[in-house]
PDB file of N, CA and C in Angstrom:
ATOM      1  N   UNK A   1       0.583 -21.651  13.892  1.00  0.00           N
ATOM      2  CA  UNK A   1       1.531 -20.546  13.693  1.00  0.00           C
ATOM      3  C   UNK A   1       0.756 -19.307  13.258  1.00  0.00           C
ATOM      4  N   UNK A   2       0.823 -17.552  13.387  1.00  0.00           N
ATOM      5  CA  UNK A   2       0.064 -16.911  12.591  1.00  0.00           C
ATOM      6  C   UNK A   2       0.777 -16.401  11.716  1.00  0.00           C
ATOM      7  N   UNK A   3       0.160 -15.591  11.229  1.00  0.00           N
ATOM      8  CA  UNK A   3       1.326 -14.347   9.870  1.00  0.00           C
ATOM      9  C   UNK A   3       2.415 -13.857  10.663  1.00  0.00           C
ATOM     10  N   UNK A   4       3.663 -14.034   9.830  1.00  0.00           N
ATOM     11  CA  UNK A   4       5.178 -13.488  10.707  1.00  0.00           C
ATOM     12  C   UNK A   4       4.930 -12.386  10.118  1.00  0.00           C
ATOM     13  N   UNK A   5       4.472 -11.934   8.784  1.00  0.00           N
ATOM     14  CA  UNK A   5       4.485 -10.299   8.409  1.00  0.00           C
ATOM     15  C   UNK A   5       3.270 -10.421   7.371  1.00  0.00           C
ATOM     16  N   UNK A   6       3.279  -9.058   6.972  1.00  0.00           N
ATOM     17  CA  UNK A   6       2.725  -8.841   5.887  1.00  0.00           C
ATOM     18  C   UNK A   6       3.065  -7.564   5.243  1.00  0.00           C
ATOM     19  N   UNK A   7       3.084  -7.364   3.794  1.00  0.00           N
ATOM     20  CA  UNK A   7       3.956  -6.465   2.934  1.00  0.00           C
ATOM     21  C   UNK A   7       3.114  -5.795   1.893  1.00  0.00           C
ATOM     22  N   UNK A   8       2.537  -5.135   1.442  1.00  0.00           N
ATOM     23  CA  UNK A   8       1.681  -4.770   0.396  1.00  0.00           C
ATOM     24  C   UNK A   8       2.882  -3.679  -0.489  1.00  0.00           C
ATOM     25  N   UNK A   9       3.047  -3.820  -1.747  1.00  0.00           N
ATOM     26  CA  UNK A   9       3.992  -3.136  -2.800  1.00  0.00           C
ATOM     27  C   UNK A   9       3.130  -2.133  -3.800  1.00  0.00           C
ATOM     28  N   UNK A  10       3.367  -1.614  -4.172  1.00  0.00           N
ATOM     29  CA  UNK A  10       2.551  -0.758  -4.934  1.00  0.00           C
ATOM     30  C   UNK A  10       3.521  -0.092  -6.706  1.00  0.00           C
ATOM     31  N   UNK A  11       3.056  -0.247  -6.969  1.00  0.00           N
ATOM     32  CA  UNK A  11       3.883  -0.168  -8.579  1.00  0.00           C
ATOM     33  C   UNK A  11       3.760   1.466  -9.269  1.00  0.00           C
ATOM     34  N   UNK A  12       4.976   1.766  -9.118  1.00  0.00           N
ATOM     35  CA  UNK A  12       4.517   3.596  -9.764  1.00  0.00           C
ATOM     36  C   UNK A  12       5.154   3.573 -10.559  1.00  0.00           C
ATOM     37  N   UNK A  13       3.619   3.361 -11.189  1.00  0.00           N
ATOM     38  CA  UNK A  13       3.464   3.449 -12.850  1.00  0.00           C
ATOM     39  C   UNK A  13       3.559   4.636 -13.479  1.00  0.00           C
ATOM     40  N   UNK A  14       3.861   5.405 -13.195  1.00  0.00           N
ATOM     41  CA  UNK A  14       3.896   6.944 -13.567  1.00  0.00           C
ATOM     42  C   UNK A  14       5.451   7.404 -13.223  1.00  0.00           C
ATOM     43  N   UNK A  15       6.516   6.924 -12.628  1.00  0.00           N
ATOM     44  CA  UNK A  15       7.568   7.293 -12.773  1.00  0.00           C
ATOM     45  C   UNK A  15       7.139   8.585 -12.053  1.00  0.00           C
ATOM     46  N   UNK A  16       6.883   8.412 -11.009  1.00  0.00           N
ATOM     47  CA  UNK A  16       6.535   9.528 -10.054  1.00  0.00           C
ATOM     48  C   UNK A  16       8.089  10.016  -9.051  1.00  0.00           C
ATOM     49  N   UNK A  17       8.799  10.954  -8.882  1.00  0.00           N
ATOM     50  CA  UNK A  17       9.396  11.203  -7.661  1.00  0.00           C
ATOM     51  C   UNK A  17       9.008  10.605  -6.146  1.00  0.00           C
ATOM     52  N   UNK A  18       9.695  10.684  -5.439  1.00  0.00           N
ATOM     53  CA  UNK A  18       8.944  10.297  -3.747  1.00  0.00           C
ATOM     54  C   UNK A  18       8.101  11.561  -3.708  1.00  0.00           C
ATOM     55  N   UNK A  19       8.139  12.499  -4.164  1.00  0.00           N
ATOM     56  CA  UNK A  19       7.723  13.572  -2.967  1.00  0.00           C
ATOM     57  C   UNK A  19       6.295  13.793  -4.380  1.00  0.00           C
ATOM     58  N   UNK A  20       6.356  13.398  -5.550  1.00  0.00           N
ATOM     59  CA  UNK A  20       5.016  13.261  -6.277  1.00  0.00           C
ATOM     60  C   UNK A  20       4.402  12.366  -5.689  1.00  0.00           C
ATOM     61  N   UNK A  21       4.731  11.427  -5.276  1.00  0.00           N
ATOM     62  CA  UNK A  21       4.365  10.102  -4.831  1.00  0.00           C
ATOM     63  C   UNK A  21       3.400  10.220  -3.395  1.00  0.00           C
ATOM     64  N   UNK A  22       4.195  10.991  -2.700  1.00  0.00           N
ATOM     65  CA  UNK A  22       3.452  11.219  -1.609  1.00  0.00           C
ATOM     66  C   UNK A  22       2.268  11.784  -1.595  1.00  0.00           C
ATOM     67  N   UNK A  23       2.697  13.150  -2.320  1.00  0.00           N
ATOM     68  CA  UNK A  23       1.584  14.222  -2.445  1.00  0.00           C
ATOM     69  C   UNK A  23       0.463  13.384  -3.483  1.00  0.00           C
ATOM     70  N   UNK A  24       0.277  12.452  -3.906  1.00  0.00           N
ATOM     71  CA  UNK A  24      -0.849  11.731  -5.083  1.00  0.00           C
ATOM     72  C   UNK A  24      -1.302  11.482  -3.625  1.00  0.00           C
ATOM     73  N   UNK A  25      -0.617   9.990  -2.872  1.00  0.00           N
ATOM     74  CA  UNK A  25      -1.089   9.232  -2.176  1.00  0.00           C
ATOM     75  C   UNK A  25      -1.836  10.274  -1.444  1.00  0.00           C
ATOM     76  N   UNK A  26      -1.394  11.303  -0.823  1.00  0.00           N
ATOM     77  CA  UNK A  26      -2.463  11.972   0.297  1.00  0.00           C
ATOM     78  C   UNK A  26      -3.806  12.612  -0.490  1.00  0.00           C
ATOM     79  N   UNK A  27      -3.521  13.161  -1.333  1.00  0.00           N
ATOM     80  CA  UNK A  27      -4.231  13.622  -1.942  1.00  0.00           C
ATOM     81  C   UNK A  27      -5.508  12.404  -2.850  1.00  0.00           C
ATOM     82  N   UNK A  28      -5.101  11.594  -3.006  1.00  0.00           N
ATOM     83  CA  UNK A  28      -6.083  10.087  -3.215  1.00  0.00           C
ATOM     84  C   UNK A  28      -6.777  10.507  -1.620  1.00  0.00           C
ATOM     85  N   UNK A  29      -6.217   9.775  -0.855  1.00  0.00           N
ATOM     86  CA  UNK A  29      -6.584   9.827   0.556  1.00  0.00           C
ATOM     87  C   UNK A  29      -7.554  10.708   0.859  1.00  0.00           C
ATOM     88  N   UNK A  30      -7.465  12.083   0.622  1.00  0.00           N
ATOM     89  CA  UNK A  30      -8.071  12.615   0.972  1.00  0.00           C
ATOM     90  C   UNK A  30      -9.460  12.621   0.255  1.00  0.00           C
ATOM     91  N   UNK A  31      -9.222  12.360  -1.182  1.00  0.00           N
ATOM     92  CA  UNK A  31     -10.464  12.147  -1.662  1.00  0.00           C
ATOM     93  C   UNK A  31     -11.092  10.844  -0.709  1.00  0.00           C
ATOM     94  N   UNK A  32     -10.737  10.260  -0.529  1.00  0.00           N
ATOM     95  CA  UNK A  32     -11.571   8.700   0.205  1.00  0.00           C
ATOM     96  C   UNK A  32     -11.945   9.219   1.298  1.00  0.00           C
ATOM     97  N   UNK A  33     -11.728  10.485   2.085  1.00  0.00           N
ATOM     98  CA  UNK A  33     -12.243  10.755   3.270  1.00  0.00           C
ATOM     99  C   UNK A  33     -11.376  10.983   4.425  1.00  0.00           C
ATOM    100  N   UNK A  34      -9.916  10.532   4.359  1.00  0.00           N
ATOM    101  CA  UNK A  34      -9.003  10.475   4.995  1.00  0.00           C
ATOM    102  C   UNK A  34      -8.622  11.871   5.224  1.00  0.00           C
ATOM    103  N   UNK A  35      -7.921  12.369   6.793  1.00  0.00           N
ATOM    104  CA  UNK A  35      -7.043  14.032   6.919  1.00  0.00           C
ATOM    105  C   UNK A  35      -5.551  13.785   7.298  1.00  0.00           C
ATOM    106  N   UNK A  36      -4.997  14.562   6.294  1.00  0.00           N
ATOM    107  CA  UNK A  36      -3.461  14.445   6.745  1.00  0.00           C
ATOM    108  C   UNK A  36      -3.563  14.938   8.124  1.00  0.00           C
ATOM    109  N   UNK A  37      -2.692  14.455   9.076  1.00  0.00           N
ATOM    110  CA  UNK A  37      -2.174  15.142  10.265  1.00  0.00           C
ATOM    111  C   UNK A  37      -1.321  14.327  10.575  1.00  0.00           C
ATOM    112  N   UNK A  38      -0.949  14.921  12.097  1.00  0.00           N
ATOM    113  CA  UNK A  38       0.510  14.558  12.626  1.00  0.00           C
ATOM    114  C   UNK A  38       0.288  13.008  13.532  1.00  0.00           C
ATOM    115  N   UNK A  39       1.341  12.608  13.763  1.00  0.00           N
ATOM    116  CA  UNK A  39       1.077  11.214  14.110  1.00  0.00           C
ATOM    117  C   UNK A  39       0.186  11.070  15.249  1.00  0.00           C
ATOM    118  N   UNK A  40       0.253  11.941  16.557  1.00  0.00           N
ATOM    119  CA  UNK A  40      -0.087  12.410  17.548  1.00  0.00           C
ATOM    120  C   UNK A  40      -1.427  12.147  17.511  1.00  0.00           C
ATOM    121  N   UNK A  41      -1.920  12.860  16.388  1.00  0.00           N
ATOM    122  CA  UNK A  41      -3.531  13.078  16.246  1.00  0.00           C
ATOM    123  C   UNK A  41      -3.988  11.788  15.315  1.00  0.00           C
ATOM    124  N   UNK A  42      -3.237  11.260  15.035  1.00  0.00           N
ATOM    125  CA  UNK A  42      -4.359   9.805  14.082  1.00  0.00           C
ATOM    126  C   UNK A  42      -4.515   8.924  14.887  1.00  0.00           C
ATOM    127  N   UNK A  43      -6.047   8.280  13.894  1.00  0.00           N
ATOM    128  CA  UNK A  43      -6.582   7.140  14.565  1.00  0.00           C
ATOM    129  C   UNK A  43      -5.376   5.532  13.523  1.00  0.00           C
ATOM    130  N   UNK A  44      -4.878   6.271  12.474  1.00  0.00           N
ATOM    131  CA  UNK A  44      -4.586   5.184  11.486  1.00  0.00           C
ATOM    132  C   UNK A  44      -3.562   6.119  10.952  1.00  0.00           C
ATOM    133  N   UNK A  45      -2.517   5.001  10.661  1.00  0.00           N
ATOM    134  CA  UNK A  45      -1.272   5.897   9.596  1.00  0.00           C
ATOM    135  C   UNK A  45      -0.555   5.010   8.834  1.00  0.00           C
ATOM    136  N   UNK A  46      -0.033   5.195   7.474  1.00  0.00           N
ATOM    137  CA  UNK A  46       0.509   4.582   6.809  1.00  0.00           C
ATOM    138  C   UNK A  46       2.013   4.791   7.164  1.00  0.00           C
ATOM    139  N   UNK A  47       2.998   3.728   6.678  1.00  0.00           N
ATOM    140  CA  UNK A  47       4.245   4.080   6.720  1.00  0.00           C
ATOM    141  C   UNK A  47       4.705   3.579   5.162  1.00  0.00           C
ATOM    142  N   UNK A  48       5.285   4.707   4.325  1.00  0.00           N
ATOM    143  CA  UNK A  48       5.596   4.382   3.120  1.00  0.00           C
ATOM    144  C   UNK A  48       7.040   4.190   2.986  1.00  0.00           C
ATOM    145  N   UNK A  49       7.702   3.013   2.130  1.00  0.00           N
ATOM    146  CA  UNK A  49       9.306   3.296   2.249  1.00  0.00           C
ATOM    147  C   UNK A  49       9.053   2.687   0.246  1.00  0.00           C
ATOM    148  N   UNK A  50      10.380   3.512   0.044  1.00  0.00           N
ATOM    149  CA  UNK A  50      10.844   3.722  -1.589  1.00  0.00           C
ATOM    150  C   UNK A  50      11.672   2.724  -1.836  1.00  0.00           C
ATOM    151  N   UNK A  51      11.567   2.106  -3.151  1.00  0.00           N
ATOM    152  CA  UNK A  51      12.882   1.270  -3.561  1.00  0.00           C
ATOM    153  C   UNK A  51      13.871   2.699  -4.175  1.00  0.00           C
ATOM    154  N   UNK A  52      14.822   1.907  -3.903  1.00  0.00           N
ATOM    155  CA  UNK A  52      16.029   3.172  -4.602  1.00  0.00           C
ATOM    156  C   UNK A  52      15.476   3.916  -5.664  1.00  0.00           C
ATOM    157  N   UNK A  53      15.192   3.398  -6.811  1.00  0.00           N
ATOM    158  CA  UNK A  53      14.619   3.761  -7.766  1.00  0.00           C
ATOM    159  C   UNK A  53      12.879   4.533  -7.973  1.00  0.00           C
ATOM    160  N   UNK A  54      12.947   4.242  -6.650  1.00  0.00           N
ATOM    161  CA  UNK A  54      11.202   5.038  -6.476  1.00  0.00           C
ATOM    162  C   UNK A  54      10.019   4.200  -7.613  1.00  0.00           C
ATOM    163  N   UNK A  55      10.497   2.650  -8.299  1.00  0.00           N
ATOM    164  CA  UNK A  55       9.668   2.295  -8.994  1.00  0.00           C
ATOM    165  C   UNK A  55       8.468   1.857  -8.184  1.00  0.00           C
ATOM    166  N   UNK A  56       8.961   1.294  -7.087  1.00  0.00           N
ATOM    167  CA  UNK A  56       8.013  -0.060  -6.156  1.00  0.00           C
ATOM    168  C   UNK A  56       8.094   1.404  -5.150  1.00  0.00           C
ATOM    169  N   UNK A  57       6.843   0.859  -4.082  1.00  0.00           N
ATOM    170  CA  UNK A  57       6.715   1.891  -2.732  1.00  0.00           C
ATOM    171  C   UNK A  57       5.668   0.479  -2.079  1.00  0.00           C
ATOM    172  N   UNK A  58       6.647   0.395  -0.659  1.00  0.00           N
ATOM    173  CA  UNK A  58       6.373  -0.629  -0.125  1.00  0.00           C
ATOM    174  C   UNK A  58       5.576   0.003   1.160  1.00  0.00           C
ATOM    175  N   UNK A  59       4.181  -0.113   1.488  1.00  0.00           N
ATOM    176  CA  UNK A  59       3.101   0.462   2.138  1.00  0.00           C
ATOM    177  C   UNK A  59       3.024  -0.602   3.143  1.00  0.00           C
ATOM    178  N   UNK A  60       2.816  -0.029   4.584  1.00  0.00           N
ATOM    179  CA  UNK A  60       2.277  -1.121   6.045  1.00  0.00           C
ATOM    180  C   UNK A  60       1.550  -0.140   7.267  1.00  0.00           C
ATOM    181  N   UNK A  61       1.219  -0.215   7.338  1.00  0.00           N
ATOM    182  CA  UNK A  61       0.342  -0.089   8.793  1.00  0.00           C
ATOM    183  C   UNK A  61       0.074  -0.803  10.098  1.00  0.00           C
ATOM    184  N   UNK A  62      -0.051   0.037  11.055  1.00  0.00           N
ATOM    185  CA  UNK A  62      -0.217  -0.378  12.525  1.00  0.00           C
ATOM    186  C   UNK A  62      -1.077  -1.244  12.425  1.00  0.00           C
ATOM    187  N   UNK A  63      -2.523  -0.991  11.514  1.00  0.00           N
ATOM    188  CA  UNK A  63      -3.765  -1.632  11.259  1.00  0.00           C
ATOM    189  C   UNK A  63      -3.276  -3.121  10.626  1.00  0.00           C
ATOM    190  N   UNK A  64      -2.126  -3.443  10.474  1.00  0.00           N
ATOM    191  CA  UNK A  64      -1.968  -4.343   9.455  1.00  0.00           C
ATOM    192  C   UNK A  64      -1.813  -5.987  10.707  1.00  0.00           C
ATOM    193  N   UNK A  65      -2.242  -6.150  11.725  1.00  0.00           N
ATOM    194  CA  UNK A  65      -1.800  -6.869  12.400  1.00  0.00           C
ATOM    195  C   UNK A  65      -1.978  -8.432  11.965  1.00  0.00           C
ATOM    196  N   UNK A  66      -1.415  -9.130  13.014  1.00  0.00           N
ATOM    197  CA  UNK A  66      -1.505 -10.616  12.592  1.00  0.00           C
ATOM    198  C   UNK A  66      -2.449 -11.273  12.141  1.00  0.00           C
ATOM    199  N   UNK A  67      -3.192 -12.208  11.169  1.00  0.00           N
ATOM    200  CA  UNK A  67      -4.300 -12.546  10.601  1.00  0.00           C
ATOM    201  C   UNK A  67      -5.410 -11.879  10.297  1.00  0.00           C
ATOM    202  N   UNK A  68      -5.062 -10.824  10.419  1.00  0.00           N
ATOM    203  CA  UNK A  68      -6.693  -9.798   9.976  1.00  0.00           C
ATOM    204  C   UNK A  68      -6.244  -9.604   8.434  1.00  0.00           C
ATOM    205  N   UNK A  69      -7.055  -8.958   7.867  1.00  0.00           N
ATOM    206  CA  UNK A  69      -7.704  -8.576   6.465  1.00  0.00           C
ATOM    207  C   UNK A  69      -7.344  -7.105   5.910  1.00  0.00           C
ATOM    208  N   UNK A  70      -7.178  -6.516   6.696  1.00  0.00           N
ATOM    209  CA  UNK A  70      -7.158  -5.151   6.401  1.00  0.00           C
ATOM    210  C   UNK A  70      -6.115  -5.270   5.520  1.00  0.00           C
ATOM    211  N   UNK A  71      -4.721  -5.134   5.598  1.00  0.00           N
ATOM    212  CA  UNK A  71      -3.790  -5.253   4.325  1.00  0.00           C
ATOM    213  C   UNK A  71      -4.032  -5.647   3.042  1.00  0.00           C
ATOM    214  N   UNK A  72      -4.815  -7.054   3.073  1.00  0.00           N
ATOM    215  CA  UNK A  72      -5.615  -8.011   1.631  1.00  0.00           C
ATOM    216  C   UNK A  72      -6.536  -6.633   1.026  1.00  0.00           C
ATOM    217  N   UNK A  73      -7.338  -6.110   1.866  1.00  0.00           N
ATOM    218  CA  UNK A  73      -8.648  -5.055   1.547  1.00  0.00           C
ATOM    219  C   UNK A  73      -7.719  -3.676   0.897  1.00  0.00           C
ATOM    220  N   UNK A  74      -6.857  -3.035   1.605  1.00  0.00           N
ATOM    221  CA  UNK A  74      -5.825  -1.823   1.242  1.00  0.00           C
ATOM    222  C   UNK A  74      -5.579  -1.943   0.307  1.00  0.00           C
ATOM    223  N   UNK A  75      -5.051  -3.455  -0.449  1.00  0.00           N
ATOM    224  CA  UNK A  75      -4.141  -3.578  -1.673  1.00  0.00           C
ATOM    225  C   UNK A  75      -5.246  -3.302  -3.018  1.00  0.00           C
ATOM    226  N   UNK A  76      -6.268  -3.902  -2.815  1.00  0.00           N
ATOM    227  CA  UNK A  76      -7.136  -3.421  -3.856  1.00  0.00           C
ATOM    228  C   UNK A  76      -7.747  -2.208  -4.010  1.00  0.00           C
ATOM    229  N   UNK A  77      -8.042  -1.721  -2.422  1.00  0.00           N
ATOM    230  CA  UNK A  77      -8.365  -0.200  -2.878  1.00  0.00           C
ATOM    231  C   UNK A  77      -7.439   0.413  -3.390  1.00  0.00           C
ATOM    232  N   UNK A  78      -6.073   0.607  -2.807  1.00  0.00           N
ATOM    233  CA  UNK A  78      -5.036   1.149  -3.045  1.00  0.00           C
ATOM    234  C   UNK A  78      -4.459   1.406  -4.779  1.00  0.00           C
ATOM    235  N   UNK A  79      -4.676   0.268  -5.577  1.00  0.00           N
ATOM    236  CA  UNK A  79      -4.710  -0.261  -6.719  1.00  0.00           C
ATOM    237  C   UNK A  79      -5.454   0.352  -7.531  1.00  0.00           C
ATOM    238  N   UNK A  80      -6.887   0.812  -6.815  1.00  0.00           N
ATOM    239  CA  UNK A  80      -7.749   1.109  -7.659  1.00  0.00           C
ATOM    240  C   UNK A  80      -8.023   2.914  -7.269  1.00  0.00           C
ATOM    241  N   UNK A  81      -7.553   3.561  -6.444  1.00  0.00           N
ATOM    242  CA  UNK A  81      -7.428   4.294  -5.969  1.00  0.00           C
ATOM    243  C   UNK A  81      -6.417   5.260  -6.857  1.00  0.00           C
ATOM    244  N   UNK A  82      -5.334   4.626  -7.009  1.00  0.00           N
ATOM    245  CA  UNK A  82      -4.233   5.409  -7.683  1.00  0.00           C
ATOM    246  C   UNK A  82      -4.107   4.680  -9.630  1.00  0.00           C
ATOM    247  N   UNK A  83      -5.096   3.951  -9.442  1.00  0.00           N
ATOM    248  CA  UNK A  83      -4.443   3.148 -11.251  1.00  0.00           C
ATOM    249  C   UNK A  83      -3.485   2.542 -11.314  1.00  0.00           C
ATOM    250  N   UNK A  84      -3.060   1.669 -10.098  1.00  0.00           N
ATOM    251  CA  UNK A  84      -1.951   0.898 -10.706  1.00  0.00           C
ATOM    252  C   UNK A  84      -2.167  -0.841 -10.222  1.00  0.00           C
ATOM    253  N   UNK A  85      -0.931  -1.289  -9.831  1.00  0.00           N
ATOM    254  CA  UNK A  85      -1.154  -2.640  -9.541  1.00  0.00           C
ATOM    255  C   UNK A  85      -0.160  -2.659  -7.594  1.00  0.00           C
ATOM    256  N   UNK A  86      -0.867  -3.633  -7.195  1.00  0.00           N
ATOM    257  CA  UNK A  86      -0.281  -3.964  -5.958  1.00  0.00           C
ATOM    258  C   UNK A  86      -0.549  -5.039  -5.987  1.00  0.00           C
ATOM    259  N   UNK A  87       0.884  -5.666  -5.183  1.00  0.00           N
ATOM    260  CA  UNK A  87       1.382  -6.771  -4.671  1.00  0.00           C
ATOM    261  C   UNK A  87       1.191  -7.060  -3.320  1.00  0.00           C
ATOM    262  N   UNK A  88       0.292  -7.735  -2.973  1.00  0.00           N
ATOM    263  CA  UNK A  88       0.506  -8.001  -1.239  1.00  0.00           C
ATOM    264  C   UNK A  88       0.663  -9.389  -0.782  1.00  0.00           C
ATOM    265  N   UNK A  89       1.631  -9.301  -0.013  1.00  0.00           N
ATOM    266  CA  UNK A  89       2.129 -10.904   0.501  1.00  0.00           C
ATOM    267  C   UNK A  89       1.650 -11.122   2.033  1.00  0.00           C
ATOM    268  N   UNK A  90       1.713 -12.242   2.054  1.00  0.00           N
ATOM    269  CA  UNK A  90       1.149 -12.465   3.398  1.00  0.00           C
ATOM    270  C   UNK A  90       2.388 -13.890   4.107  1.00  0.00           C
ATOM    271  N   UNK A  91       3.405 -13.603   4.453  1.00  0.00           N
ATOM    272  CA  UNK A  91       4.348 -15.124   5.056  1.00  0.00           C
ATOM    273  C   UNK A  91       3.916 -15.122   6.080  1.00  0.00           C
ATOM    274  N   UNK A  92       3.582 -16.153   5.684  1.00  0.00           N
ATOM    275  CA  UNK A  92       2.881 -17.734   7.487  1.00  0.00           C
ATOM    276  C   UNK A  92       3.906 -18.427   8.495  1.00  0.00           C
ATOM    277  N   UNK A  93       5.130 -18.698   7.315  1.00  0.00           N
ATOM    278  CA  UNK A  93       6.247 -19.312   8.229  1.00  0.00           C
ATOM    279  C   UNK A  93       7.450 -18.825   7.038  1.00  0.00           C
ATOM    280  N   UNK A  94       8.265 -20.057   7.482  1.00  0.00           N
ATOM    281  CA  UNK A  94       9.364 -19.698   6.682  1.00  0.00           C
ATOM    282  C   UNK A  94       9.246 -20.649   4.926  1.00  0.00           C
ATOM    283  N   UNK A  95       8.467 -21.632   5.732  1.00  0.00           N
ATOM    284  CA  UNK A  95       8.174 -22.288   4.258  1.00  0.00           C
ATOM    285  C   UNK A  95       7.060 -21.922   3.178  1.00  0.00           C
ATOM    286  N   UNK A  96       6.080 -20.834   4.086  1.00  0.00           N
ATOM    287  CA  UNK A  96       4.893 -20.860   3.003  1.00  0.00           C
ATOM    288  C   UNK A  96       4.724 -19.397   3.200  1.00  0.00           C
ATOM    289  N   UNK A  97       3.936 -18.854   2.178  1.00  0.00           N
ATOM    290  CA  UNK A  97       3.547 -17.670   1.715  1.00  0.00           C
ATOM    291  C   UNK A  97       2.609 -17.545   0.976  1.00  0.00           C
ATOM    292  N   UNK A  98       1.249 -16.315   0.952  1.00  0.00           N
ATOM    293  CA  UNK A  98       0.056 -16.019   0.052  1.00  0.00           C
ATOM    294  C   UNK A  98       0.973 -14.910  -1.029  1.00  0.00           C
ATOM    295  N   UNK A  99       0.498 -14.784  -1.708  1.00  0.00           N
ATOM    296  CA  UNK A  99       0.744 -13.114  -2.352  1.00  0.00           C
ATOM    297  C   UNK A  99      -0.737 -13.354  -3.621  1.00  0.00           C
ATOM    298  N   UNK A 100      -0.929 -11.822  -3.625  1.00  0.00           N
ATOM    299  CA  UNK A 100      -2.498 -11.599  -4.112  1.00  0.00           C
ATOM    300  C   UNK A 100      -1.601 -10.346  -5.180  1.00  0.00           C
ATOM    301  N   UNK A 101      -1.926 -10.330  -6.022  1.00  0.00           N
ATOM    302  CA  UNK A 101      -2.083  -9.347  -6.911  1.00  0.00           C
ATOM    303  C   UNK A 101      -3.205  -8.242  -7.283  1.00  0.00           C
ATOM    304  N   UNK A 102      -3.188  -7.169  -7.222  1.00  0.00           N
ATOM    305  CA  UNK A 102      -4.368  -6.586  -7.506  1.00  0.00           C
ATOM    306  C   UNK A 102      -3.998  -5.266  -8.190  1.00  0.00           C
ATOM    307  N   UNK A 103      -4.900  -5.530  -9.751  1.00  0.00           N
ATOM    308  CA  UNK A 103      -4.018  -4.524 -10.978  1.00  0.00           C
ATOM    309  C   UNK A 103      -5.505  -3.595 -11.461  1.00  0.00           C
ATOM    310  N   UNK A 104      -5.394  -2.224 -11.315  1.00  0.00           N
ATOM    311  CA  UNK A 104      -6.344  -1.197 -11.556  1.00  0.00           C
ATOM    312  C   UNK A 104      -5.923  -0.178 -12.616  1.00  0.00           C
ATOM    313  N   UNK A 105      -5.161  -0.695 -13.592  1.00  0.00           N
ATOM    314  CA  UNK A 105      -4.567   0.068 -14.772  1.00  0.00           C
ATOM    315  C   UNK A 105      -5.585   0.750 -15.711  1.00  0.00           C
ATOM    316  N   UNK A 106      -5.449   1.723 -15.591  1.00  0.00           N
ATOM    317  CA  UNK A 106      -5.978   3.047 -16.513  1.00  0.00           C
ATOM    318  C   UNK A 106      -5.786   2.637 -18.088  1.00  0.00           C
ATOM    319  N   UNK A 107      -6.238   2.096 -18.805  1.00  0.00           N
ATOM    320  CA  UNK A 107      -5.330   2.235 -19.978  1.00  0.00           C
ATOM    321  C   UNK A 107      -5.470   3.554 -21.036  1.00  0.00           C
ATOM    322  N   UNK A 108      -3.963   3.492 -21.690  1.00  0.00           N
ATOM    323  CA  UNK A 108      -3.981   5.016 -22.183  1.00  0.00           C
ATOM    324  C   UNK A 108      -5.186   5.115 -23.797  1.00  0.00           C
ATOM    325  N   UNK A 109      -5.197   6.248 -24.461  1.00  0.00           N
ATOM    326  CA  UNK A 109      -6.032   5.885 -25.003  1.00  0.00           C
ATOM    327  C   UNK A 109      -5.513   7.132 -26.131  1.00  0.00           C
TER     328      UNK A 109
END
């Protein structure tokens, strides 16, 4: 059987708005080397969706395909990128599932 999906969550720890939220994430991004542009023109794009509450922001990509790595690899940069923690799951079937945690907390001081 391979991976039916995969989900990486991201925890905003900062009580960020969506539209703070965004503007961090690109702006992280861009520090890593990444250029905003339009869909047209990328080689790679994220798709971000909000829980109601804008606590969780649930992150996937085209790149994210069946049994590859790239998602597992995202969640820790991602984590460590912004200071927080991500959740990434990986369901195989209907009975089994991975999920990896990966926590990059700043602590305050």
């Amino acid at each position: 059987m391979g991976n039916f999906f995969t989900s990486t969550q991201i925890y905003d720890n900062e009580s960020l708005t969506k539209e703070q939220f965004i503007d961090k994430f690109c702006m992280k991004m861009a520090e890593e080397g990444y250029l905003n542009c339009d869909s047209e023109e990328s080689e790679l794009s994220y798709i971000l969706r909000f829980a109601d509450n804008c606590k969780w922001v649930t992150i996937t990509s085209e790149s994210y395909e069946q049994g590859n790595q790239t998602s597992q690899k995202d969640t820790g940069r991602i984590a460590k990128m912004l200071g927080t923690t991500c959740v990434n799951t990986v369901v195989i079937d209907s009975d089994w599932n991975c999920q990896e945690m990966c926590s990059h907390r700043i602590p305050k001081i």
